[in-house]
PDB file of N, CA and C in Angstrom:
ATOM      1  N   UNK A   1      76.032  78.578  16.292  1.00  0.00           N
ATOM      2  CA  UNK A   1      75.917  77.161  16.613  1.00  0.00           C
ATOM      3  C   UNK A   1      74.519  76.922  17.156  1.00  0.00           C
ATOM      4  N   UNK A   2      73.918  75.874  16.734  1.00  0.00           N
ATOM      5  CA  UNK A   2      72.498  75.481  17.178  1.00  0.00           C
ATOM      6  C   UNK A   2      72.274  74.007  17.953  1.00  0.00           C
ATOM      7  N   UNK A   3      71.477  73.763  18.452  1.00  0.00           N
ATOM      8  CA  UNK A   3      71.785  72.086  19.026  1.00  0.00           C
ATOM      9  C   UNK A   3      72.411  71.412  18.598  1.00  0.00           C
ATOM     10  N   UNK A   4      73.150  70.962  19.438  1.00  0.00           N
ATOM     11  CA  UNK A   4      74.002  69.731  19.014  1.00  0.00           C
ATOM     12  C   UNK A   4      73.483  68.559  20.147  1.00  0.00           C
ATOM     13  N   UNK A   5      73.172  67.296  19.665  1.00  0.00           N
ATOM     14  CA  UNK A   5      72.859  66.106  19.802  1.00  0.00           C
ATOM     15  C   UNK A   5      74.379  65.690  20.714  1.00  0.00           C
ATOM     16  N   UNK A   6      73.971  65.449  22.155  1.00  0.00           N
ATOM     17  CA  UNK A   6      75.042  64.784  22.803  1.00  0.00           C
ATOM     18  C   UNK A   6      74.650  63.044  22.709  1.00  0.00           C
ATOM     19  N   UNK A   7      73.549  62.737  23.375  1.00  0.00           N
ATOM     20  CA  UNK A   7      73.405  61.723  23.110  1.00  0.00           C
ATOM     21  C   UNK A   7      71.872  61.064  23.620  1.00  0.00           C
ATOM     22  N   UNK A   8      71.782  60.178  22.926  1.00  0.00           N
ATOM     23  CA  UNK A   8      70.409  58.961  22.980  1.00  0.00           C
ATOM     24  C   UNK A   8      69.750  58.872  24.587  1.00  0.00           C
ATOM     25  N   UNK A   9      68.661  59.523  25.257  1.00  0.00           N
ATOM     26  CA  UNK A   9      68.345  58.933  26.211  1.00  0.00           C
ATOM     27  C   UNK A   9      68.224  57.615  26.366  1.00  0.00           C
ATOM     28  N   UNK A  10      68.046  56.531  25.982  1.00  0.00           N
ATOM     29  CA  UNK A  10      67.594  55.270  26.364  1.00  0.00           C
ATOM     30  C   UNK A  10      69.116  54.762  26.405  1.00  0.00           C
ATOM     31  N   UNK A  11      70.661  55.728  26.202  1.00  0.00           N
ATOM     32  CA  UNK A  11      71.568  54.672  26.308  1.00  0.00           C
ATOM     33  C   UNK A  11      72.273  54.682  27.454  1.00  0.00           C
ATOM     34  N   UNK A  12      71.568  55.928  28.415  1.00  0.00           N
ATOM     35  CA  UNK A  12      72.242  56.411  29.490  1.00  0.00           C
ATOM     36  C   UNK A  12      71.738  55.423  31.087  1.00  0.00           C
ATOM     37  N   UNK A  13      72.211  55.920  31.905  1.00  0.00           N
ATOM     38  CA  UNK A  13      72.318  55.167  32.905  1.00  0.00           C
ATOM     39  C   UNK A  13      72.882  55.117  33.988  1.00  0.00           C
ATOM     40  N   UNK A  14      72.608  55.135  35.292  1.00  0.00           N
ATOM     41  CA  UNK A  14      73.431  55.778  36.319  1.00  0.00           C
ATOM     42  C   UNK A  14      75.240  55.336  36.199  1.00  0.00           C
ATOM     43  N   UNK A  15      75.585  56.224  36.777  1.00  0.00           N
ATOM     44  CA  UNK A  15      77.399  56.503  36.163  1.00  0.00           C
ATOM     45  C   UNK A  15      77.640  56.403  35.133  1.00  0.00           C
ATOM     46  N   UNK A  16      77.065  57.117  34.012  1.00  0.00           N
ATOM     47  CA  UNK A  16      77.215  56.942  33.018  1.00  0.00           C
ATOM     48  C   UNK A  16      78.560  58.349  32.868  1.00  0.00           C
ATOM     49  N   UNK A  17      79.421  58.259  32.439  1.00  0.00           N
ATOM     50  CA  UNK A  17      79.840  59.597  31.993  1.00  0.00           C
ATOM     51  C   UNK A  17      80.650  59.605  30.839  1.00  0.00           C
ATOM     52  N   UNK A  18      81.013  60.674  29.797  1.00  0.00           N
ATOM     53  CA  UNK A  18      81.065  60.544  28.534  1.00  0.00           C
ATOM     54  C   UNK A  18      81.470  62.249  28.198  1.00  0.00           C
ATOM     55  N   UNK A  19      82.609  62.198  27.283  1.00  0.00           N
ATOM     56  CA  UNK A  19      82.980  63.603  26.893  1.00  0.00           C
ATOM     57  C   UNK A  19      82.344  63.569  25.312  1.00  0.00           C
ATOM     58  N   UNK A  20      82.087  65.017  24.992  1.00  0.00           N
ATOM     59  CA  UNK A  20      81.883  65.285  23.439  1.00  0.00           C
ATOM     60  C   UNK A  20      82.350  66.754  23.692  1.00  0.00           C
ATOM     61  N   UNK A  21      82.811  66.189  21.805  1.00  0.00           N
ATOM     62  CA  UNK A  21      83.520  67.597  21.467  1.00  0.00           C
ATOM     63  C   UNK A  21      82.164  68.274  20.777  1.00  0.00           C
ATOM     64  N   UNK A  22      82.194  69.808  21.108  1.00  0.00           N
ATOM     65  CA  UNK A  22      81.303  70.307  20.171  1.00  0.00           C
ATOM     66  C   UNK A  22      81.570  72.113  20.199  1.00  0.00           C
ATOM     67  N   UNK A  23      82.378  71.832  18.721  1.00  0.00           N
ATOM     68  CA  UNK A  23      82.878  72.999  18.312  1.00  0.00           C
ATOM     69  C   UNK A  23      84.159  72.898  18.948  1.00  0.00           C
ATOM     70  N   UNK A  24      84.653  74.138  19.928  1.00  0.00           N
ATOM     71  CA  UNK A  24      86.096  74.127  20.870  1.00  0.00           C
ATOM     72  C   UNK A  24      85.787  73.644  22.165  1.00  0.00           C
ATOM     73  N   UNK A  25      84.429  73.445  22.728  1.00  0.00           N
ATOM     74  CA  UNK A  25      84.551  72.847  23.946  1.00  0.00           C
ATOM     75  C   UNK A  25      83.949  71.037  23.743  1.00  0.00           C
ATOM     76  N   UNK A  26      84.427  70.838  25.071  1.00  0.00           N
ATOM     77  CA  UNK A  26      84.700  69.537  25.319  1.00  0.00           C
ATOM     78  C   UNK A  26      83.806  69.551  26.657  1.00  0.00           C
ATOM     79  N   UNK A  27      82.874  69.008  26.388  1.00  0.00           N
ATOM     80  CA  UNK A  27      81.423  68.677  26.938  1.00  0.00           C
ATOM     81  C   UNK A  27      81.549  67.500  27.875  1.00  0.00           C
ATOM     82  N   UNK A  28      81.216  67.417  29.298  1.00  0.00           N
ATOM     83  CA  UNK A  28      81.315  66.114  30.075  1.00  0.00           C
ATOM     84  C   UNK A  28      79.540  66.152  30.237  1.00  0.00           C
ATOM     85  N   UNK A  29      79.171  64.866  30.365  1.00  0.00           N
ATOM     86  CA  UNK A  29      77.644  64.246  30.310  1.00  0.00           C
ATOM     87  C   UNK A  29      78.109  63.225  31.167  1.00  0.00           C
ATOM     88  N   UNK A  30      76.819  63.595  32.530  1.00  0.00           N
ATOM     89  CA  UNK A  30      77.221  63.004  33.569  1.00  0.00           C
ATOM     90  C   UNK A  30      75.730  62.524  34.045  1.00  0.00           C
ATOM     91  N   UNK A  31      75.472  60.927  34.290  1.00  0.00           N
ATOM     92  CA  UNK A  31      73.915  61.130  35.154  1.00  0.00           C
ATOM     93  C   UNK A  31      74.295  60.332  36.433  1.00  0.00           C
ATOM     94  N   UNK A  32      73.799  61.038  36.891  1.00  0.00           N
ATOM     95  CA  UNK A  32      73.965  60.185  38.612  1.00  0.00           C
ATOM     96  C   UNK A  32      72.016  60.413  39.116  1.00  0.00           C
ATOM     97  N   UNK A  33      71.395  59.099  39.580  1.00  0.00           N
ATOM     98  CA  UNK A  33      70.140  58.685  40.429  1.00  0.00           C
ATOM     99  C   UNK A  33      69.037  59.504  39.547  1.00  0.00           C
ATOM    100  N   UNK A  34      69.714  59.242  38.189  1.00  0.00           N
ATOM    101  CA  UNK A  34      68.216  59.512  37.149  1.00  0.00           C
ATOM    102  C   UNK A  34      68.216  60.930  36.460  1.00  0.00           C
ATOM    103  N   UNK A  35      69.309  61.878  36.830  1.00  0.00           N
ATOM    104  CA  UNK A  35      69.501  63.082  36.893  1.00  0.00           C
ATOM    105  C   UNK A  35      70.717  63.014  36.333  1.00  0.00           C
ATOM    106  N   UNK A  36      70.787  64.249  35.123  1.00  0.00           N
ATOM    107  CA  UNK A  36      72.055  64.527  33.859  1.00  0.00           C
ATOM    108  C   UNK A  36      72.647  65.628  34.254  1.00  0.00           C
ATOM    109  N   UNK A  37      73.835  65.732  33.904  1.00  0.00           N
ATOM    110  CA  UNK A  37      74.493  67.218  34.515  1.00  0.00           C
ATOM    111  C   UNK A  37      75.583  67.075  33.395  1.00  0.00           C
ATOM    112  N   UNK A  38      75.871  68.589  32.773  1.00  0.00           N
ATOM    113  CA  UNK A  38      76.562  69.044  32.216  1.00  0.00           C
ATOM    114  C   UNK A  38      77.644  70.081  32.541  1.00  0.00           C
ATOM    115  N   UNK A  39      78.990  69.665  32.247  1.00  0.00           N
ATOM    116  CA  UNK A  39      79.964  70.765  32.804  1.00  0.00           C
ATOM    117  C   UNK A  39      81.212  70.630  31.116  1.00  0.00           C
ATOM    118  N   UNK A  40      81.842  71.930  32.136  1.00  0.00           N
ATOM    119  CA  UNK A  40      83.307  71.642  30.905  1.00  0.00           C
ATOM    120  C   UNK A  40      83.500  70.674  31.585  1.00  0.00           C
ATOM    121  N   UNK A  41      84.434  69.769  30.250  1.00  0.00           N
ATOM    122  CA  UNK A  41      85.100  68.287  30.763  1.00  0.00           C
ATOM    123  C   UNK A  41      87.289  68.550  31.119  1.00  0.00           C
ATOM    124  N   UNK A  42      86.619  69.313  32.086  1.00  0.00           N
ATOM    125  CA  UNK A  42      88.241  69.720  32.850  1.00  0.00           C
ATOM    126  C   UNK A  42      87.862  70.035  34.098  1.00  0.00           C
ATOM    127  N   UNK A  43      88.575  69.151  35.045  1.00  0.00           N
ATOM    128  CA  UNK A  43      89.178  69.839  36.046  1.00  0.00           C
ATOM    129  C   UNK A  43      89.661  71.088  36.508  1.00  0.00           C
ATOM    130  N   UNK A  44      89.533  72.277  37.705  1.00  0.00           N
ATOM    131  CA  UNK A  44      89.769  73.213  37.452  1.00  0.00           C
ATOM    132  C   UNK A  44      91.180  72.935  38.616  1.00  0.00           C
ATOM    133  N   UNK A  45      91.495  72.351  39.017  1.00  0.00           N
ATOM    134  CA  UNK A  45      92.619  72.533  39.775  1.00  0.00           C
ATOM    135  C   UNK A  45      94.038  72.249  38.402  1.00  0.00           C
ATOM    136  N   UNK A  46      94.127  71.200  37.818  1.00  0.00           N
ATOM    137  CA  UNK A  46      95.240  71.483  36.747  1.00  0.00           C
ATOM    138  C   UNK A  46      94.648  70.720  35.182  1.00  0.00           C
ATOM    139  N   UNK A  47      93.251  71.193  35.161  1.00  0.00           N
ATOM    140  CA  UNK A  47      92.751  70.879  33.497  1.00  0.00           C
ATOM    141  C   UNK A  47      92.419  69.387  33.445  1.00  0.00           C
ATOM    142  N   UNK A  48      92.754  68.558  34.046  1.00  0.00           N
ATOM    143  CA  UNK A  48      92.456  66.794  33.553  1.00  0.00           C
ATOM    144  C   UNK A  48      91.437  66.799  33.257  1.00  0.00           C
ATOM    145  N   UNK A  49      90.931  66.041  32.308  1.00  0.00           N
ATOM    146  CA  UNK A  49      89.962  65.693  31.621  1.00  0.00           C
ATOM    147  C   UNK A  49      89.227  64.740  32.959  1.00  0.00           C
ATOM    148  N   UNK A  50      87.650  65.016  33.316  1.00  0.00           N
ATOM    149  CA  UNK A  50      86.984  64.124  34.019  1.00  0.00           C
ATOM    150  C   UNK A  50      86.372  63.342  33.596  1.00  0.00           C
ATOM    151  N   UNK A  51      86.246  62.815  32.318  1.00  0.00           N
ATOM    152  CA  UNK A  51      84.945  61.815  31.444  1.00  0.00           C
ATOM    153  C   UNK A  51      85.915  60.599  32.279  1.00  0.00           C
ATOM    154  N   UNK A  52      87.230  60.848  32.553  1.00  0.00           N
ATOM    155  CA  UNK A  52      88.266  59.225  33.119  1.00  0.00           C
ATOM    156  C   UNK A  52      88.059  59.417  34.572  1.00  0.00           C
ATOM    157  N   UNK A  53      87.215  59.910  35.235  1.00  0.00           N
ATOM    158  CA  UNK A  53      87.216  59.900  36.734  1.00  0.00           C
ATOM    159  C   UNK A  53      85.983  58.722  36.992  1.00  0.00           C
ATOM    160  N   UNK A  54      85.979  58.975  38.128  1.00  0.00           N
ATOM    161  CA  UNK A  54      85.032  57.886  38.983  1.00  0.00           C
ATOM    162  C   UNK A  54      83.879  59.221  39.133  1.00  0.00           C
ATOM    163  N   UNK A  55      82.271  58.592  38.951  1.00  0.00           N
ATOM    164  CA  UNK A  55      81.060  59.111  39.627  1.00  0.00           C
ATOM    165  C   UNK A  55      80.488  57.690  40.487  1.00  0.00           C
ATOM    166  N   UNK A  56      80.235  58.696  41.830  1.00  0.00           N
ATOM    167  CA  UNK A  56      79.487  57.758  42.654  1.00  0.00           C
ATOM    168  C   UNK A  56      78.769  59.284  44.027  1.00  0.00           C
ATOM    169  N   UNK A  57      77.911  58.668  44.586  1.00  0.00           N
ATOM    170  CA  UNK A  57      76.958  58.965  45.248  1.00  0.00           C
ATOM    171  C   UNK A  57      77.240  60.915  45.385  1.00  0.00           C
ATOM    172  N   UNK A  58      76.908  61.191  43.975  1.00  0.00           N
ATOM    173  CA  UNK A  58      76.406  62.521  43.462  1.00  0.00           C
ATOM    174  C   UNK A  58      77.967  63.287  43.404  1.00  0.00           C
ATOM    175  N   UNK A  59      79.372  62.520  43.182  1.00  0.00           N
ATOM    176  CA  UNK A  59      80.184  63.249  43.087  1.00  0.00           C
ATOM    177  C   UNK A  59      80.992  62.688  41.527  1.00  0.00           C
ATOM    178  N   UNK A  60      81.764  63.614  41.403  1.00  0.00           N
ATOM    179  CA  UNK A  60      82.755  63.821  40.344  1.00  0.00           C
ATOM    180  C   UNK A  60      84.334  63.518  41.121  1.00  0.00           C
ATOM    181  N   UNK A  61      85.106  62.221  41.015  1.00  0.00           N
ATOM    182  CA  UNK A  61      86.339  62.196  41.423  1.00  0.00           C
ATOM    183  C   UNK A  61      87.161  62.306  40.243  1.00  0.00           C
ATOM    184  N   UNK A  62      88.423  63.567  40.227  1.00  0.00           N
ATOM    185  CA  UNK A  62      89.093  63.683  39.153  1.00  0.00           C
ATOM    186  C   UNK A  62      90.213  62.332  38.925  1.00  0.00           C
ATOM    187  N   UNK A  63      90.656  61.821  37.868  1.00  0.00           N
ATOM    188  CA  UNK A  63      91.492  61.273  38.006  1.00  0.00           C
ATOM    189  C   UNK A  63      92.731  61.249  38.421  1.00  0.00           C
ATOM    190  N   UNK A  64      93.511  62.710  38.269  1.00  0.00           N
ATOM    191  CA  UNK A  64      94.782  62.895  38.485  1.00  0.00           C
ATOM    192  C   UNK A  64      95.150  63.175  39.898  1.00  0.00           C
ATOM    193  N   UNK A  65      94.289  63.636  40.665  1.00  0.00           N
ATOM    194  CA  UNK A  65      94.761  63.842  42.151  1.00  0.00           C
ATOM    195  C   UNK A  65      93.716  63.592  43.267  1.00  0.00           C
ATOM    196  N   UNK A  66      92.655  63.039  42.231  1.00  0.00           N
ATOM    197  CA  UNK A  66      91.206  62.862  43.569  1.00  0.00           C
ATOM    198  C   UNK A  66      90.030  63.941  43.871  1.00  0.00           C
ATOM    199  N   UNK A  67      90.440  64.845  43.778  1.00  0.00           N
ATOM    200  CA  UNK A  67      89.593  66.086  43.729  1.00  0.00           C
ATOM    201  C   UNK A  67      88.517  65.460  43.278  1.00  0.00           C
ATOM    202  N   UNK A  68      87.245  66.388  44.654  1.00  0.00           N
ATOM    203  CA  UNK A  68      86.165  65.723  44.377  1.00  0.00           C
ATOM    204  C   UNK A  68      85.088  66.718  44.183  1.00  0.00           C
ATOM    205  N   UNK A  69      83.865  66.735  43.310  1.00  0.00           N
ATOM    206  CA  UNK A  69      83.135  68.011  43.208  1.00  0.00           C
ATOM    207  C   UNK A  69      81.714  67.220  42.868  1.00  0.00           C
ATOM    208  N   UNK A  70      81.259  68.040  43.702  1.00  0.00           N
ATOM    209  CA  UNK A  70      79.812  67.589  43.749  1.00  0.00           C
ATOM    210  C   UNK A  70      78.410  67.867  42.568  1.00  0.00           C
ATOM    211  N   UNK A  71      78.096  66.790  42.293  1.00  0.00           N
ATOM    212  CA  UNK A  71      77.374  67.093  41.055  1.00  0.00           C
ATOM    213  C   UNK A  71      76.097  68.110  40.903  1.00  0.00           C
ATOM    214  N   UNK A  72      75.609  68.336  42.199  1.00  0.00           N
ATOM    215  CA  UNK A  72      74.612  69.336  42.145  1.00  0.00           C
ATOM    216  C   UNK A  72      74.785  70.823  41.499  1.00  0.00           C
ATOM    217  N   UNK A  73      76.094  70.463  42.169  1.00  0.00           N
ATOM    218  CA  UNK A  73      76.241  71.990  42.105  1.00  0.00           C
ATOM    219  C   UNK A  73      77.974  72.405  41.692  1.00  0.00           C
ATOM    220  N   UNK A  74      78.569  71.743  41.082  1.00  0.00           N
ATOM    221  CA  UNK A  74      80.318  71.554  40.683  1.00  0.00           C
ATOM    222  C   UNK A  74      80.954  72.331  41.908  1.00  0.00           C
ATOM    223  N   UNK A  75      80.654  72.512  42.896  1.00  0.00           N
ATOM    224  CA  UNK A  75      81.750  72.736  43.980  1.00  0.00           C
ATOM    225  C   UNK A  75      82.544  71.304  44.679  1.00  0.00           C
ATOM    226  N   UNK A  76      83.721  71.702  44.693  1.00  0.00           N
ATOM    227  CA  UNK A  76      84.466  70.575  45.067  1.00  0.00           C
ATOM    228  C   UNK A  76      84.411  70.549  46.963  1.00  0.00           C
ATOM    229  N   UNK A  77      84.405  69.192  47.498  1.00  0.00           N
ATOM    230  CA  UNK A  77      84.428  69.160  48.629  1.00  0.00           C
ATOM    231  C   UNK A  77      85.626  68.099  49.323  1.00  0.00           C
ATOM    232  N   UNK A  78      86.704  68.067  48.077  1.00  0.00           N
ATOM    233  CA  UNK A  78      87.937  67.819  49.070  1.00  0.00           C
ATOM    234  C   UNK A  78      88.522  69.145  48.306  1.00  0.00           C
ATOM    235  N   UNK A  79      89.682  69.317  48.862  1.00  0.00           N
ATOM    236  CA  UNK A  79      90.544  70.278  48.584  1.00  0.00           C
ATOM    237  C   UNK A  79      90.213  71.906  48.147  1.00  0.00           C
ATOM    238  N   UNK A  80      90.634  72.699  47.885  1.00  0.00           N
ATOM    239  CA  UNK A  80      90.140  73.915  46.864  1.00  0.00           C
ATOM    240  C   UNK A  80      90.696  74.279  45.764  1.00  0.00           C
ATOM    241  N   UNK A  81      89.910  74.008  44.739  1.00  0.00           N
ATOM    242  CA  UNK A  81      90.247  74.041  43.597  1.00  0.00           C
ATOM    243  C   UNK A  81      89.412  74.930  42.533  1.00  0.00           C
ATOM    244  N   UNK A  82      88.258  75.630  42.818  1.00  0.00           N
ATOM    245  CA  UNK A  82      87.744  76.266  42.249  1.00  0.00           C
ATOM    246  C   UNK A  82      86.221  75.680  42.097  1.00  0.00           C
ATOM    247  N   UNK A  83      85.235  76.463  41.048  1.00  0.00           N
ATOM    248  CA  UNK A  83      84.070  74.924  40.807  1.00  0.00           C
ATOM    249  C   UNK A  83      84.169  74.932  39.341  1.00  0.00           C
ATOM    250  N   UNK A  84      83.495  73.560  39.393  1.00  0.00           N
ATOM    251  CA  UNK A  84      83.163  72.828  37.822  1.00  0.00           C
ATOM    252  C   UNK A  84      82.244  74.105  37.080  1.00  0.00           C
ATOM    253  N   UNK A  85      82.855  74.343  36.044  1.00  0.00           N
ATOM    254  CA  UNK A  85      82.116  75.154  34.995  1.00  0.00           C
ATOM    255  C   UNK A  85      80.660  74.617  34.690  1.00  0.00           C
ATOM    256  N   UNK A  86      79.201  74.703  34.836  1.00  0.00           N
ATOM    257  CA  UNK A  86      78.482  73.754  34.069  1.00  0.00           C
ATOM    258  C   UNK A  86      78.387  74.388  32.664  1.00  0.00           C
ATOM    259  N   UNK A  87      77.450  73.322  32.505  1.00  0.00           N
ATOM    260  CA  UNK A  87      76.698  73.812  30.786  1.00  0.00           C
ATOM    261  C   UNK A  87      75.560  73.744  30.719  1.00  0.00           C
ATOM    262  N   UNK A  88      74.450  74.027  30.549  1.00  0.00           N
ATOM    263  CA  UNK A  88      72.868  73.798  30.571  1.00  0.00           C
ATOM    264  C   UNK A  88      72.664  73.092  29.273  1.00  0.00           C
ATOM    265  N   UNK A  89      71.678  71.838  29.763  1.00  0.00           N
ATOM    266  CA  UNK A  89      71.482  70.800  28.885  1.00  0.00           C
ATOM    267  C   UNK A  89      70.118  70.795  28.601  1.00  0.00           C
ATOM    268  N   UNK A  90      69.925  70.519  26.825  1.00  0.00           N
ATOM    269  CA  UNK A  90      68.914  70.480  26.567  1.00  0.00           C
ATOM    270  C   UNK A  90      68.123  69.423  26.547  1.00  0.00           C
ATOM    271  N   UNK A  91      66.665  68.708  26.495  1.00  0.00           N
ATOM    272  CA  UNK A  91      66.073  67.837  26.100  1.00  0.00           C
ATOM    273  C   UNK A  91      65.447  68.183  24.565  1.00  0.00           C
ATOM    274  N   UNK A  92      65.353  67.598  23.873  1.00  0.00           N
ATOM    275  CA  UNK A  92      64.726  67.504  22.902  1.00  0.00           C
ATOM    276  C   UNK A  92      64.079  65.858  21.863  1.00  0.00           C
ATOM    277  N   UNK A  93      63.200  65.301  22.166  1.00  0.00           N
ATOM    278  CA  UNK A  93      62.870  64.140  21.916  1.00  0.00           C
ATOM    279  C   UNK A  93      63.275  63.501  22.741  1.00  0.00           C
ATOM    280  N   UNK A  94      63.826  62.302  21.862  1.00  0.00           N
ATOM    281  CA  UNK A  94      64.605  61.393  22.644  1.00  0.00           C
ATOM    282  C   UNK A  94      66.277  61.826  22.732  1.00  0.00           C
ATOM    283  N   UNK A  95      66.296  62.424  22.734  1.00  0.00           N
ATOM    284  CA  UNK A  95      68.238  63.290  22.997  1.00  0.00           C
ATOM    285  C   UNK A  95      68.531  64.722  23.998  1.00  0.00           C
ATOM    286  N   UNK A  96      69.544  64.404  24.707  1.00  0.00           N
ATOM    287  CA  UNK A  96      70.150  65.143  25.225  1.00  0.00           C
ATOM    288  C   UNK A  96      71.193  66.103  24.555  1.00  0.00           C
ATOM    289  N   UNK A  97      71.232  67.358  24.275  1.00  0.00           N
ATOM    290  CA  UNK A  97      71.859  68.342  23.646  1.00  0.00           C
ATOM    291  C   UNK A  97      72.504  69.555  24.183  1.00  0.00           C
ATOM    292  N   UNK A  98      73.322  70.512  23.761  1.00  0.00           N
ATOM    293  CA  UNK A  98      73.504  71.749  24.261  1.00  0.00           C
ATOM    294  C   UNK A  98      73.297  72.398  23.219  1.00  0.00           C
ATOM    295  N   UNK A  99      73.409  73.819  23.351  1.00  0.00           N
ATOM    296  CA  UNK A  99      73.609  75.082  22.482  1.00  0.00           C
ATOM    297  C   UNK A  99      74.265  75.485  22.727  1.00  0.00           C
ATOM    298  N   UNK A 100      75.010  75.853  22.251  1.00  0.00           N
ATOM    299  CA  UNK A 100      76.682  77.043  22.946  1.00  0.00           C
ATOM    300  C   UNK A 100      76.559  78.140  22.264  1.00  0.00           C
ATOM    301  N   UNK A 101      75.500  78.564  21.571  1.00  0.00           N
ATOM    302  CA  UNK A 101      75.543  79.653  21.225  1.00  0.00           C
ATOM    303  C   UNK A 101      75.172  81.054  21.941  1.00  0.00           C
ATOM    304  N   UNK A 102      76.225  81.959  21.819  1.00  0.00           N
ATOM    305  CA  UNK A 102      76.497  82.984  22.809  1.00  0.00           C
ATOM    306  C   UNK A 102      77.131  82.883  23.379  1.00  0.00           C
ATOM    307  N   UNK A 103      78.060  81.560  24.269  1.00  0.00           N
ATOM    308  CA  UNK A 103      78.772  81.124  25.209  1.00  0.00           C
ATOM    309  C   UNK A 103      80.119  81.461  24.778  1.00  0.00           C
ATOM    310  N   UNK A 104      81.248  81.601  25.381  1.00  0.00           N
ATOM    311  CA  UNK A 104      82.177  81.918  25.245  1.00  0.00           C
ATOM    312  C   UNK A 104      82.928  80.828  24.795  1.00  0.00           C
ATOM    313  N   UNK A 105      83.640  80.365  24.065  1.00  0.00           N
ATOM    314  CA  UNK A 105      84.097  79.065  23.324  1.00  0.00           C
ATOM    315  C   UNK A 105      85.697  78.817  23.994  1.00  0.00           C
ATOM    316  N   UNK A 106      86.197  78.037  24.402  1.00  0.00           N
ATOM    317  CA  UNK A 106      87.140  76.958  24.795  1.00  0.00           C
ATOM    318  C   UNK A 106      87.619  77.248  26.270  1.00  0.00           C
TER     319      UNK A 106
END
């Protein structure tokens, strides 16, 4: 697998967040105060998908129980639940991308 195109810089925007599939994983694209962050798009306390949560002042709130994890760094700072998997994101032009190649898939 080689870049894959997540999406258009000029369409992003603070709280922006957005899942893509690419390949078996499921990619969350997150920018909070100008700054993009990439993780798996699951929750690690029971899997929920976070692209349906709330971002606000540098956190990740899950939808299903609140769990909250901080975008710097995917450690959660209510409850314990484990941390957010990231993904390292590429720039290339005008697009934001990953590579998953080598990465362990789903």
């Amino acid at each position: 697998m080689a870049y894959q195109v997540l999406e258009k810089l000029h369409r992003l925007q603070d709280g922006f967040i957005q899942s893509y599939r690419v390949g078996t994983v499921d990619v969350l694209l997150v920018q909070w105060q100008g700054r993009l962050y990439g993780f798996h798009n699951h929750c690690p306390h029971q899997g929920a998908p976070l692209h349906h949560g709330a971002v606000f002042d540098g956190v990740i709130r899950c939808p299903l129980h609140g769990l909250e994890y901080r975008l710097e760094d995917g450690e959660p700072i209510t409850g314990f639940s484990g941390t957010l998997k990231r993904i390292d994101l590429i720039y290339e032009g005008a697009t934001v991308g990953v590579d998953l190649s080598g990465m362990p898939l789903g």
